[in-house]
C-alpha atoms as a PDB file:
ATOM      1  CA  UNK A   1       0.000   0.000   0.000  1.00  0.00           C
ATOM      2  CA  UNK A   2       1.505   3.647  -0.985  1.00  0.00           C
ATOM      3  CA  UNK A   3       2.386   6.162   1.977  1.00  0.00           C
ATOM      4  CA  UNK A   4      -0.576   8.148   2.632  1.00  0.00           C
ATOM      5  CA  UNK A   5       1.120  11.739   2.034  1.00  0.00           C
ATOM      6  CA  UNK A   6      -1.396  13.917   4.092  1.00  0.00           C
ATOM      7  CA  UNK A   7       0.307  12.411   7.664  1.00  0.00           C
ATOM      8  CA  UNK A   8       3.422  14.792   6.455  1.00  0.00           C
ATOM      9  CA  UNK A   9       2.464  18.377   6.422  1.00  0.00           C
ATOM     10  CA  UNK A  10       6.260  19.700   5.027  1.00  0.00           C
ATOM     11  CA  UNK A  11       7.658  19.079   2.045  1.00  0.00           C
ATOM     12  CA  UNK A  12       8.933  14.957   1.610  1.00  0.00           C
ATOM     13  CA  UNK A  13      10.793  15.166  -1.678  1.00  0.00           C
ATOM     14  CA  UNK A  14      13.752  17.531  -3.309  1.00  0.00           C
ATOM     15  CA  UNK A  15       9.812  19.399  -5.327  1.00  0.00           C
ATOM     16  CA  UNK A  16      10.757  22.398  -4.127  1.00  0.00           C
ATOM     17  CA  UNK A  17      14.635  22.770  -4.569  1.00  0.00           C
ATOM     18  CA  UNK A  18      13.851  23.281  -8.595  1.00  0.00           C
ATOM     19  CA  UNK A  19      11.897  26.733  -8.143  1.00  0.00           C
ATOM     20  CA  UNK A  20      12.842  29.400  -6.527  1.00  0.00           C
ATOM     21  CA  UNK A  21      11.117  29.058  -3.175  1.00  0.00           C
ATOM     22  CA  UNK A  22      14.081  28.179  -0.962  1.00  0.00           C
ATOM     23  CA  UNK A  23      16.712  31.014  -1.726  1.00  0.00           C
ATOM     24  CA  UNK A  24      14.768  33.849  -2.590  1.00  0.00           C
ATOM     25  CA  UNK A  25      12.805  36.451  -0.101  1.00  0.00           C
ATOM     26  CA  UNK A  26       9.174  36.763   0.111  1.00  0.00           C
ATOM     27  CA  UNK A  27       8.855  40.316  -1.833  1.00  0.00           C
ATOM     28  CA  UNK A  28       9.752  37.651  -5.075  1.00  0.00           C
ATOM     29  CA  UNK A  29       6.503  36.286  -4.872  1.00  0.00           C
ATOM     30  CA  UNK A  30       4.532  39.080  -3.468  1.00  0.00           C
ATOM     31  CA  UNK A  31       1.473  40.533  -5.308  1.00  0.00           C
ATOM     32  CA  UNK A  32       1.599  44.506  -6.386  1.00  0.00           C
ATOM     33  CA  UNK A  33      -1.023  46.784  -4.971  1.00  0.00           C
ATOM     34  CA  UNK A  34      -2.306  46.700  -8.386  1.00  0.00           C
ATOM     35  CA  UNK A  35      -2.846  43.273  -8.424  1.00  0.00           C
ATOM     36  CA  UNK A  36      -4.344  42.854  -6.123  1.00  0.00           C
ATOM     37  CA  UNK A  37      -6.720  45.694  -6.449  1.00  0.00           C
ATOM     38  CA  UNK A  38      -7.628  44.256  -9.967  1.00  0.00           C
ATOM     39  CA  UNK A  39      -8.478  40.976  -8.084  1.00  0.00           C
ATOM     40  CA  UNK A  40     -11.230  42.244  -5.900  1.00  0.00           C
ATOM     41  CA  UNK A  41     -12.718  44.469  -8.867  1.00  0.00           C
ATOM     42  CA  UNK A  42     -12.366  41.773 -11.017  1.00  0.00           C
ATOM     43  CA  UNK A  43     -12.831  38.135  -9.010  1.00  0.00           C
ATOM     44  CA  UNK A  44      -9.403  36.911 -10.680  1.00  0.00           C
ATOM     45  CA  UNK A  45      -6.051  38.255 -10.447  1.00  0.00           C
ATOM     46  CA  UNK A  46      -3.324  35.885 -13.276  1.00  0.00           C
ATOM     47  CA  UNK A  47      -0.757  34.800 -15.001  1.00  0.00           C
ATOM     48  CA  UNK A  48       1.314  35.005 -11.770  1.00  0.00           C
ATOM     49  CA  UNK A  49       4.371  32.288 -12.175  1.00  0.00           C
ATOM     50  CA  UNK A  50       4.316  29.136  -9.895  1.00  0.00           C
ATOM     51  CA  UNK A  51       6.374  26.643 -11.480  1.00  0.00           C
ATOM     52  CA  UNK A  52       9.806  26.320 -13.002  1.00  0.00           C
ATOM     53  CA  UNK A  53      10.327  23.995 -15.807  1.00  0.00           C
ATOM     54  CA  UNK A  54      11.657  21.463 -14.212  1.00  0.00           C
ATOM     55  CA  UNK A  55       8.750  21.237 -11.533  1.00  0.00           C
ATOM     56  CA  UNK A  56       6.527  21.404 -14.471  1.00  0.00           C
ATOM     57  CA  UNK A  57       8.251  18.133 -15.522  1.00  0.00           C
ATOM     58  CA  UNK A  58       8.429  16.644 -12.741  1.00  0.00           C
ATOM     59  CA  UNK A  59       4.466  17.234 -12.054  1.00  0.00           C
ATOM     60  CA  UNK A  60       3.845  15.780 -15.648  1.00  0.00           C
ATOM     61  CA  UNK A  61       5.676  12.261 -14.847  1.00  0.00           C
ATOM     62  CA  UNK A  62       3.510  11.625 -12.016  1.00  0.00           C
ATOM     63  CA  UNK A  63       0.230  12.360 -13.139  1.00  0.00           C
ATOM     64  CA  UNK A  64       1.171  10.160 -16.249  1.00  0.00           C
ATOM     65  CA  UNK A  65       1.021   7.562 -13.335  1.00  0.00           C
ATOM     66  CA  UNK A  66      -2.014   8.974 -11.239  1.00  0.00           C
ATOM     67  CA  UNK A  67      -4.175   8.982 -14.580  1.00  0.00           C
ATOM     68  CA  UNK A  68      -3.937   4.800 -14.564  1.00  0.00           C
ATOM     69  CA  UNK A  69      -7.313   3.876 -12.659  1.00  0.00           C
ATOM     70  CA  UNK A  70      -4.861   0.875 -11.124  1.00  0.00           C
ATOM     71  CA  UNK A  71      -2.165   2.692  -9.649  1.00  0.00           C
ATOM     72  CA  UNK A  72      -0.550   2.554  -6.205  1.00  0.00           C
ATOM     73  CA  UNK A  73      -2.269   4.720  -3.994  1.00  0.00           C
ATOM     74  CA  UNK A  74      -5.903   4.730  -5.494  1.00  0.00           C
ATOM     75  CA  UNK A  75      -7.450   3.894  -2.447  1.00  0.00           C
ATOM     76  CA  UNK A  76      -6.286   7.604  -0.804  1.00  0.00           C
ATOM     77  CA  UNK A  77      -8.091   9.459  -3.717  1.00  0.00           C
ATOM     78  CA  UNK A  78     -11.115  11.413  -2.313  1.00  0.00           C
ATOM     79  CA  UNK A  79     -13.116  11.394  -5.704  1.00  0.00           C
ATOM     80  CA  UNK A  80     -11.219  10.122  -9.172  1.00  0.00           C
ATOM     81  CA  UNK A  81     -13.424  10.587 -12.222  1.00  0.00           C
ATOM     82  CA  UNK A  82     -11.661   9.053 -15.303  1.00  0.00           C
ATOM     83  CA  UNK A  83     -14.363  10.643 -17.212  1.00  0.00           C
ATOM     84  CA  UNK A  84     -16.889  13.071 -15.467  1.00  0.00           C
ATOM     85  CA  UNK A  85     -18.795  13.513 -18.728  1.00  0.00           C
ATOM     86  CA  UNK A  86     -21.503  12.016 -19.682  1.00  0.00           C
ATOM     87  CA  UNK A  87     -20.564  11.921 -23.072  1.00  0.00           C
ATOM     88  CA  UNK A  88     -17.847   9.520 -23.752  1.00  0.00           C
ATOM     89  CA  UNK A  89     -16.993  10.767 -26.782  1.00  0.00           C
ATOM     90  CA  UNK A  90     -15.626  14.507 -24.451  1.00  0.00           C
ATOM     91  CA  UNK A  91     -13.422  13.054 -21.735  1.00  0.00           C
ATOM     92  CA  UNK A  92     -12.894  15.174 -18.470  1.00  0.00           C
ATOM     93  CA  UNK A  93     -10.563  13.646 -15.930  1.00  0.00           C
ATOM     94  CA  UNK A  94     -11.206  15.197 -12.812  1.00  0.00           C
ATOM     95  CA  UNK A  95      -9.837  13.632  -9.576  1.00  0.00           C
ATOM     96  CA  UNK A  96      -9.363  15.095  -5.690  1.00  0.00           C
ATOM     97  CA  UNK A  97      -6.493  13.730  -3.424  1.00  0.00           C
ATOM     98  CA  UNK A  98      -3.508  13.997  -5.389  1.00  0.00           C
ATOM     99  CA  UNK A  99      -1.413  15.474  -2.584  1.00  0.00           C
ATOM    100  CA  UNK A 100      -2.076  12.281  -0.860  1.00  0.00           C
ATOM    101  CA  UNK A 101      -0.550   9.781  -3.324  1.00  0.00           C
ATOM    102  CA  UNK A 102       2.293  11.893  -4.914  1.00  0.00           C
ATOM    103  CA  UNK A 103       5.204  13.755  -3.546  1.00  0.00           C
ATOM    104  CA  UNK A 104       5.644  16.747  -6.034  1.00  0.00           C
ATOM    105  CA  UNK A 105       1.671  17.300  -5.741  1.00  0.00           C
ATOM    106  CA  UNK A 106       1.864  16.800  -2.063  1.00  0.00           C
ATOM    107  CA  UNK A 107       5.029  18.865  -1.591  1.00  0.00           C
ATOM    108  CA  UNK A 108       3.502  21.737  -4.391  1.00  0.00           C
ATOM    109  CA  UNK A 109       1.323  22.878  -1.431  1.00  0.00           C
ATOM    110  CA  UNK A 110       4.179  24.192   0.456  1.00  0.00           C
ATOM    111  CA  UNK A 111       5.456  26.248  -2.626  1.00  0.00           C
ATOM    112  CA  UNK A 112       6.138  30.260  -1.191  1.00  0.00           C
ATOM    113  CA  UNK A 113       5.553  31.108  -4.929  1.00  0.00           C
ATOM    114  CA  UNK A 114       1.650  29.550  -4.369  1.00  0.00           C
ATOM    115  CA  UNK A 115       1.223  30.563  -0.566  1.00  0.00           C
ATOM    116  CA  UNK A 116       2.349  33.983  -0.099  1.00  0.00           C
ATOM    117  CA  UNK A 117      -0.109  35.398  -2.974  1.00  0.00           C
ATOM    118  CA  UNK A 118      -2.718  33.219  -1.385  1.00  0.00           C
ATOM    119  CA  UNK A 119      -2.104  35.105   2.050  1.00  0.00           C
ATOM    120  CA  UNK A 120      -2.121  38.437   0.478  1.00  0.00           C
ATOM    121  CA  UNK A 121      -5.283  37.036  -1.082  1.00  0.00           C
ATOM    122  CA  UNK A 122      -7.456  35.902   1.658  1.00  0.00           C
ATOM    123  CA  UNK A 123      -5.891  38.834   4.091  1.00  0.00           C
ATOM    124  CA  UNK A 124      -4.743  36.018   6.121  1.00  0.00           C
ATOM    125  CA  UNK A 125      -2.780  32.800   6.909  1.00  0.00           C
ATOM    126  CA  UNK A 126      -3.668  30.141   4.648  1.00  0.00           C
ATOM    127  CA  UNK A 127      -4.950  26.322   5.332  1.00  0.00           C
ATOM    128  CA  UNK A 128      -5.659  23.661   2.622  1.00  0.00           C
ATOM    129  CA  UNK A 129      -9.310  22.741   1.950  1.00  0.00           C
ATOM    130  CA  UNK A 130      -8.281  20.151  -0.728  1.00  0.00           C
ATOM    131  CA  UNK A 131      -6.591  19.955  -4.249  1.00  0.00           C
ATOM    132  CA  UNK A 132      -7.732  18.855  -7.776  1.00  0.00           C
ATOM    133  CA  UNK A 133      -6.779  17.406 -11.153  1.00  0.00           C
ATOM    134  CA  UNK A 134      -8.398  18.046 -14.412  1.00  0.00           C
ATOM    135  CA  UNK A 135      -7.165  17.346 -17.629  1.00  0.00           C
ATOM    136  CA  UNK A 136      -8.639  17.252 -21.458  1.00  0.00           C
ATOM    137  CA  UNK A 137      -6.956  15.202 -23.692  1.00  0.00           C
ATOM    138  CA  UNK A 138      -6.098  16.325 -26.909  1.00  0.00           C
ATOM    139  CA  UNK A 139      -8.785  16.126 -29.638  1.00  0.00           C
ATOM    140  CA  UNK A 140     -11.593  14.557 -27.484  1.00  0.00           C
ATOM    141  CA  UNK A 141     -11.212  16.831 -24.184  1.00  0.00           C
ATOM    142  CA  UNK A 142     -14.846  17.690 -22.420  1.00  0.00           C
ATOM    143  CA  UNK A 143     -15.816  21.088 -20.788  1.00  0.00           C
ATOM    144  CA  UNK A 144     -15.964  22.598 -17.498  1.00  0.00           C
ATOM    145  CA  UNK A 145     -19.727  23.817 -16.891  1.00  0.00           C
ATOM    146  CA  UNK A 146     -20.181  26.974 -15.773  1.00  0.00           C
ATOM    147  CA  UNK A 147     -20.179  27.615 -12.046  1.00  0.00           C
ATOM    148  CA  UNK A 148     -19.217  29.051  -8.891  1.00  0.00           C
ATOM    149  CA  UNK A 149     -16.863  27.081  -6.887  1.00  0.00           C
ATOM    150  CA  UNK A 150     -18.412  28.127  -3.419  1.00  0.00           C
ATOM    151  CA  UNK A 151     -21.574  26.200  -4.411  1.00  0.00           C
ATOM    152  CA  UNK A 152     -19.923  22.964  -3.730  1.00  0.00           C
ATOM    153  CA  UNK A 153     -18.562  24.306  -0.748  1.00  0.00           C
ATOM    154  CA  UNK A 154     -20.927  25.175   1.714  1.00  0.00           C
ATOM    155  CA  UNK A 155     -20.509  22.682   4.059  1.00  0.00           C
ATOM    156  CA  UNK A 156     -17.451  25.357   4.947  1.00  0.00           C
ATOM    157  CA  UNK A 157     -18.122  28.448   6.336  1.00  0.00           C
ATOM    158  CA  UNK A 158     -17.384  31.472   6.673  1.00  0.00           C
ATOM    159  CA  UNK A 159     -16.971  32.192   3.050  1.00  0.00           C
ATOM    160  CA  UNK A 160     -13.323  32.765   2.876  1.00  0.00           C
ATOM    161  CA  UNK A 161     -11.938  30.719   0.174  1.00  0.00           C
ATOM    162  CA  UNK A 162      -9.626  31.090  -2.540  1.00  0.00           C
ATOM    163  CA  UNK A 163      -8.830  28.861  -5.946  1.00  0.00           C
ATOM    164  CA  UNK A 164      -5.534  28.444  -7.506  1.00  0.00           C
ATOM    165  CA  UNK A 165      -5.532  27.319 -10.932  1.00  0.00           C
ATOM    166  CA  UNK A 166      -2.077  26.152 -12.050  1.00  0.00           C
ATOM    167  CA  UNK A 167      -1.808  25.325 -15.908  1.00  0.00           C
ATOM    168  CA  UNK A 168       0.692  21.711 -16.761  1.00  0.00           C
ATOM    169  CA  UNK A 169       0.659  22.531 -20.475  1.00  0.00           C
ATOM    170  CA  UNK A 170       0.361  26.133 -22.049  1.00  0.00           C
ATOM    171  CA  UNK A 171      -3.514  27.230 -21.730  1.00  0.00           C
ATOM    172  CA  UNK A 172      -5.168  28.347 -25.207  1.00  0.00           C
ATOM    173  CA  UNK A 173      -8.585  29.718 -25.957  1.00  0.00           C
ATOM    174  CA  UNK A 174      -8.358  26.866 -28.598  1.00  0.00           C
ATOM    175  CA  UNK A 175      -7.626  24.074 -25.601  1.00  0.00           C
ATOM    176  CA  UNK A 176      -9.913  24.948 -23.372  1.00  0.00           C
ATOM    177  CA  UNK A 177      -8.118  27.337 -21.159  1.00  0.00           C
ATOM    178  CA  UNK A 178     -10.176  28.929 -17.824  1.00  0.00           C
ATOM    179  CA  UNK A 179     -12.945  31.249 -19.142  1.00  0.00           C
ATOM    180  CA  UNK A 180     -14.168  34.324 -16.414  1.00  0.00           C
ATOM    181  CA  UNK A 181     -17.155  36.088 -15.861  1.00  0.00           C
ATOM    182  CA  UNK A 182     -15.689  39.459 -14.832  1.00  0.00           C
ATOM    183  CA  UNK A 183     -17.167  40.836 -11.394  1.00  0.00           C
ATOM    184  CA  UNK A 184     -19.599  37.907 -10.992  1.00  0.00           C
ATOM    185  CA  UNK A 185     -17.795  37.723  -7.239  1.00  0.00           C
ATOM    186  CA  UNK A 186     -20.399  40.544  -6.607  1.00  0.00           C
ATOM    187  CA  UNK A 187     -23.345  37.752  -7.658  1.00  0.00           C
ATOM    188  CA  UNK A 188     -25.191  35.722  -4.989  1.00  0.00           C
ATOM    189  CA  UNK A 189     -24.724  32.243  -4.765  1.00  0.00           C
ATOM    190  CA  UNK A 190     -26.114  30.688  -7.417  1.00  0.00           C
ATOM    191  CA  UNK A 191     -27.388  26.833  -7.489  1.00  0.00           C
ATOM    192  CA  UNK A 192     -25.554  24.016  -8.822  1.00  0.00           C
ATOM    193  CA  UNK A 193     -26.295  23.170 -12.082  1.00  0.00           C
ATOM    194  CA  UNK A 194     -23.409  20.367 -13.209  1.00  0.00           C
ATOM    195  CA  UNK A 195     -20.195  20.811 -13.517  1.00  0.00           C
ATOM    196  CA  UNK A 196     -19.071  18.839 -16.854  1.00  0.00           C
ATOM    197  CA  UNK A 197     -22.026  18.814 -18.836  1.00  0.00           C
ATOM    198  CA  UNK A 198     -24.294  21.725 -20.652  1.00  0.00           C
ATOM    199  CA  UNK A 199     -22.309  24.968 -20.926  1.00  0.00           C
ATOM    200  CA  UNK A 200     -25.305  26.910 -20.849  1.00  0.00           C
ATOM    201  CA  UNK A 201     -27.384  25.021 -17.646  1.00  0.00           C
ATOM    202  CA  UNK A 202     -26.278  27.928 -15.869  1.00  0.00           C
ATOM    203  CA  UNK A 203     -28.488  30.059 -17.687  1.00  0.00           C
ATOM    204  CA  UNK A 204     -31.475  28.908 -16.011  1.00  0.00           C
ATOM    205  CA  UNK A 205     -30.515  30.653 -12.479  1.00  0.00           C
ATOM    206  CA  UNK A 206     -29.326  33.923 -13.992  1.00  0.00           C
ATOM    207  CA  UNK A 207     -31.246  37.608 -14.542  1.00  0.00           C
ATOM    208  CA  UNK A 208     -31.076  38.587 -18.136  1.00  0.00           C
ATOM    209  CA  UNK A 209     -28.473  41.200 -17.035  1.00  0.00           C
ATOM    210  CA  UNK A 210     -26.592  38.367 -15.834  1.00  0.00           C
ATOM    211  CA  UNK A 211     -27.083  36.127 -18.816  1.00  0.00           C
ATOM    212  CA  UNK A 212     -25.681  38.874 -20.955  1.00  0.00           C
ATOM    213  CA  UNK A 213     -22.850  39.242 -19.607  1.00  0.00           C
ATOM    214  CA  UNK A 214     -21.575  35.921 -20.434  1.00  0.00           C
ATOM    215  CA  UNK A 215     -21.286  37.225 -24.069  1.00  0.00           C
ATOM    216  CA  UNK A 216     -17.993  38.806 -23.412  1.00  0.00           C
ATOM    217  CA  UNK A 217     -15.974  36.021 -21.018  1.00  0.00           C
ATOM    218  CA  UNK A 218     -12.319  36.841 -20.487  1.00  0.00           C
ATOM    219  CA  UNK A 219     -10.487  33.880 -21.485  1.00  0.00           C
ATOM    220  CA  UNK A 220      -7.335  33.160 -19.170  1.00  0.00           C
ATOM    221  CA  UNK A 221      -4.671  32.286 -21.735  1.00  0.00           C
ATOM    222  CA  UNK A 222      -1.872  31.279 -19.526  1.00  0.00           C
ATOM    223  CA  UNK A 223       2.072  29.410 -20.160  1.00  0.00           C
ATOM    224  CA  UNK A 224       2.547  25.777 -18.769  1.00  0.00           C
ATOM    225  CA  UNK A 225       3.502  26.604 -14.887  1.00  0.00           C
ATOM    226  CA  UNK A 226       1.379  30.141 -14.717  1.00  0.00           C
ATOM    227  CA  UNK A 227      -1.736  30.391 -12.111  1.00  0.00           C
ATOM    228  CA  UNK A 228      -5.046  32.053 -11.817  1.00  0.00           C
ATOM    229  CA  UNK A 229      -6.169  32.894  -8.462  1.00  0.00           C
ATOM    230  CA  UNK A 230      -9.797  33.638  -8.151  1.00  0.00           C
ATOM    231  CA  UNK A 231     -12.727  34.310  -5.894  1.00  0.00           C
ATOM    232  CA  UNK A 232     -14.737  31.122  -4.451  1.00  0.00           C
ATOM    233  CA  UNK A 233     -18.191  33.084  -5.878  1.00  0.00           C
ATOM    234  CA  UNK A 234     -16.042  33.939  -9.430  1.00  0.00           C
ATOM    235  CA  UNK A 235     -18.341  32.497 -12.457  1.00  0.00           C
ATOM    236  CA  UNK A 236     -15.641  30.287 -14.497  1.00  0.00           C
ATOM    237  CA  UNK A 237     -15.776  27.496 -16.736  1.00  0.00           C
ATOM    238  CA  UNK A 238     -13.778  26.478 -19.444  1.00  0.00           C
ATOM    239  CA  UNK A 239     -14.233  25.128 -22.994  1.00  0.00           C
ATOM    240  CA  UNK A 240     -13.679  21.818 -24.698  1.00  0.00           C
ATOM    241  CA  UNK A 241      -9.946  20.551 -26.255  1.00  0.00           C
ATOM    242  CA  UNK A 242     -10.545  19.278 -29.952  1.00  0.00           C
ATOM    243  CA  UNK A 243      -6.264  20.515 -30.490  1.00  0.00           C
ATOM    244  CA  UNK A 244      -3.488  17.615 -30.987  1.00  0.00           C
ATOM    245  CA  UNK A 245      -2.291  18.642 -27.558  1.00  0.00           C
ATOM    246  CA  UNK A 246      -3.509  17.824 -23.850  1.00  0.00           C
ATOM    247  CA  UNK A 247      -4.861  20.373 -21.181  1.00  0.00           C
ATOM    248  CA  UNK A 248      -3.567  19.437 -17.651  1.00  0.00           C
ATOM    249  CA  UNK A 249      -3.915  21.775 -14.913  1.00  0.00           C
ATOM    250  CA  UNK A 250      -3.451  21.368 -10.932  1.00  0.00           C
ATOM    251  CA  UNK A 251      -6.029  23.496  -8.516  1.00  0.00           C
ATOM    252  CA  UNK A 252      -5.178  24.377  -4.707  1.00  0.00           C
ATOM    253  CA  UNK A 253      -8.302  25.057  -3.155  1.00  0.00           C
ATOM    254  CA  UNK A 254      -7.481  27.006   0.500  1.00  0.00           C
ATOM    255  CA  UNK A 255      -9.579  29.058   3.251  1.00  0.00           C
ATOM    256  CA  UNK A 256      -8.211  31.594   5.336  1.00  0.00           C
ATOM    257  CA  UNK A 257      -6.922  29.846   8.747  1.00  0.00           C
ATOM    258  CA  UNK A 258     -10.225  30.122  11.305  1.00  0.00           C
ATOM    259  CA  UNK A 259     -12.776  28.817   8.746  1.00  0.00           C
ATOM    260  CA  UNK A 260     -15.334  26.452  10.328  1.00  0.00           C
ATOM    261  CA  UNK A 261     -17.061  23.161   9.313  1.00  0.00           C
ATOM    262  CA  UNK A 262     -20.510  23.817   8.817  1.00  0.00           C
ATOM    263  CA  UNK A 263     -21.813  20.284   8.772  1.00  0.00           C
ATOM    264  CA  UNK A 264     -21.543  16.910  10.759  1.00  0.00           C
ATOM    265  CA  UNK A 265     -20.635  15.181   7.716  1.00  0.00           C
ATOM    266  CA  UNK A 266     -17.506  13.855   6.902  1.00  0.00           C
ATOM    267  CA  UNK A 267     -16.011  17.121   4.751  1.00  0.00           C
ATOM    268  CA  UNK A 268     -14.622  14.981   1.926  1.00  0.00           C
ATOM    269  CA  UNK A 269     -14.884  11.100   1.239  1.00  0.00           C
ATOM    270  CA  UNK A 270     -12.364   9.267   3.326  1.00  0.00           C
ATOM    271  CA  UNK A 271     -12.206  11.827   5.907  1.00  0.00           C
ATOM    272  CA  UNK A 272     -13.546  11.825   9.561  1.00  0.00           C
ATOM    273  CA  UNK A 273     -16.069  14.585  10.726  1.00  0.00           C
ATOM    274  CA  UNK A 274     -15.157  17.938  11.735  1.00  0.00           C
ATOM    275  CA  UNK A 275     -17.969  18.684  13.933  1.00  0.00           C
ATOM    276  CA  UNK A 276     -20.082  21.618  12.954  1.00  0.00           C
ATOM    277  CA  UNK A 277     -18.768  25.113  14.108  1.00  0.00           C
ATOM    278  CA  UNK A 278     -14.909  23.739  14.608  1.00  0.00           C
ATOM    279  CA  UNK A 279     -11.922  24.610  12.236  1.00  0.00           C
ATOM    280  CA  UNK A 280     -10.565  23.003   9.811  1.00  0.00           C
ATOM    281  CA  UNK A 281      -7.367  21.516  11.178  1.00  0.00           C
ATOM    282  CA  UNK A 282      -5.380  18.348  11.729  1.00  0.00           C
ATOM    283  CA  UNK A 283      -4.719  16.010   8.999  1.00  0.00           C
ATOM    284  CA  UNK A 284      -6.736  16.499   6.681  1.00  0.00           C
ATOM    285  CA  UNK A 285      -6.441  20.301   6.332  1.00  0.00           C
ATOM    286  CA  UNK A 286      -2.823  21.597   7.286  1.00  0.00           C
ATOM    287  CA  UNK A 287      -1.548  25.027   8.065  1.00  0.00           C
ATOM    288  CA  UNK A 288       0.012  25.802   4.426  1.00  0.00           C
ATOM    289  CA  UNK A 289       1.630  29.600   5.058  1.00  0.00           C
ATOM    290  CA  UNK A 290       1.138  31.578   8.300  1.00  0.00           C
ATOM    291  CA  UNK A 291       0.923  35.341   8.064  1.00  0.00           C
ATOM    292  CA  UNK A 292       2.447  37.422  11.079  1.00  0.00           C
ATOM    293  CA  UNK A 293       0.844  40.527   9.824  1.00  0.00           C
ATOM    294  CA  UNK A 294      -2.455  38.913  10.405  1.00  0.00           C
ATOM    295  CA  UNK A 295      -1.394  37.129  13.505  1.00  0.00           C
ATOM    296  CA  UNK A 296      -0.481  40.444  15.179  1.00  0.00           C
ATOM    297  CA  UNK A 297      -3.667  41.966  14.470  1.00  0.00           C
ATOM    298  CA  UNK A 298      -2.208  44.153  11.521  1.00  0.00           C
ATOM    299  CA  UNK A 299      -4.949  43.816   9.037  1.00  0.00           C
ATOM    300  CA  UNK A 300      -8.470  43.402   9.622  1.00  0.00           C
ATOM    301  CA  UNK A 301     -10.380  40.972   8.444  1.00  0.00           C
ATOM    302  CA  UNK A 302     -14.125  40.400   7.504  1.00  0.00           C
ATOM    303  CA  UNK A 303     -16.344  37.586   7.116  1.00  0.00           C
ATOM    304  CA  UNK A 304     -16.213  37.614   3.474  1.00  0.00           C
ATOM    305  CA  UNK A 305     -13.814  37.612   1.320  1.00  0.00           C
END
């Protein structure tokens, strides 16, 4: 049986040695004022650097492994789609728990160039809620519906969440690369209406205002080891792959450190209970980046972020 990963919350593996997060100070990583301005306008702040080509190598050898329903490991996987469409003719692989079977995944958490944004971002420190894969194969790759990723998460609250969207291969309008809805952070939750089926099912829960605005989308063109970082109530989908060339991307999901179970459920599949009104904390859901400024009271924080 493979090493469950998630009982090690620091880096196991030489992941981090290839970028830049070990010698260089923090101000490398840090966003501008203007960026992060443009993120709360906007929802979306991107094409921020996260991985160096060698990481981006190393990332691509083991998912060639993960995306093998039989490998080592596959019992750890919290949900692993080989297909999430319903059409198998448009293939989406979408799978949670990839920090749990593979080192560079596991150890990509810990990566300053990832968690110092994400502070600056959530006005806080920063804990893992969980990670995913998805990738589109080339000619035959399926879409991501339109949706808010808070939707799925409400078992979580308060609402302080934050998405990192970290692109494997270079991201192309014509591949299917992350498609915005700019300033739909300032929406209300909106219903779930799939996530890899009809790219219009979202239409259904929308004003007309709304509806119109999904005539001009901002499509996030990004190179192989460049992120997104977006809002958890951000509108975002992305189109299918029909190119020669697969679409692989990696996604850090992470709340700001204090957020609180909001159900006696088990949180994710695998995973025991936190009870309703604790944090998020132990195994499951480690402390990724602490931020002083926050821990001595030097920003303030709200309920929302």
């Amino acid at each position: 049986m493979a090493q469950d990963l998630s009982n090690e919350h620091k880096p196991v593996s030489d992941f981090l040695k290839y970028g830049k997060s070990v010698e260089d100070s923090a101000a490398t990583f840090q966003l501008s004022d203007e960026q992060i301005e443009f993120f709360h306008e906007n929802g979306y702040v991107s094409g921020m650097r996260i991985l160096s080509h060698e990481q981006i190598e190393q990332l691509r050898k083991e998912l060639s492994l993960l995306l093998d329903p039989e490998h080592d490991g596959r019992e750890l996987w919290h949900e692993y789609q080989s297909n999430e469409s319903a059409d198998p003719n448009r293939v989406l692989f979408h799978a949670l728990g990839a920090w749990r079977v593979s080192p560079g995944f596991h150890d990509l958490l810990w990566h300053r160039a990832f968690g110092i944004p994400a502070s600056q971002l959530l006005d806080g420190s920063v804990r893992f809620w969980h990670d995913q894969l998805f990738c589109k194969p080339a000619e035959h790759g399926g879409v991501v519906a339109w949706h808010q990723d808070y939707s799925y998460w409400t078992r979580t609250q308060p609402m302080a969440h934050l998405t990192c969207w970290i692109g494997l291969d270079d991201a192309t309008s014509s591949n299917g690369c992350l498609q915005y809805i700019p300033g739909s952070h300032q929406w209300d939750l909106l219903p779930v209406t799939g996530l890899a089926g009809d790219m219009d099912a979202i239409q259904e829960a929308l004003s007309h205002d709304q509806w119109e605005r999904f005539q001009n989308p901002v499509a996030i063109e990004l190179k192989a080891g460049e992120a997104s970082f977006h809002h958890p109530l951000m509108v975002h989908g992305s189109y299918e792959n029909s190119t020669i060339s697969p679409r692989r991307a990696t996604v850090i999901n992470v709340v700001r450190d204090g957020v609180r179970s909001a159900s006696d459920q088990p949180l994710l599949d695998g995973v025991p209970p936190v009870p309703s009104g604790e944090p998020l904390g132990g195994q499951f859901f480690p402390l990724l980046h602490e931020d002083t400024a926050a821990q001595y009271g030097i920003r303030n924080t709200g309920e929302r972020l």
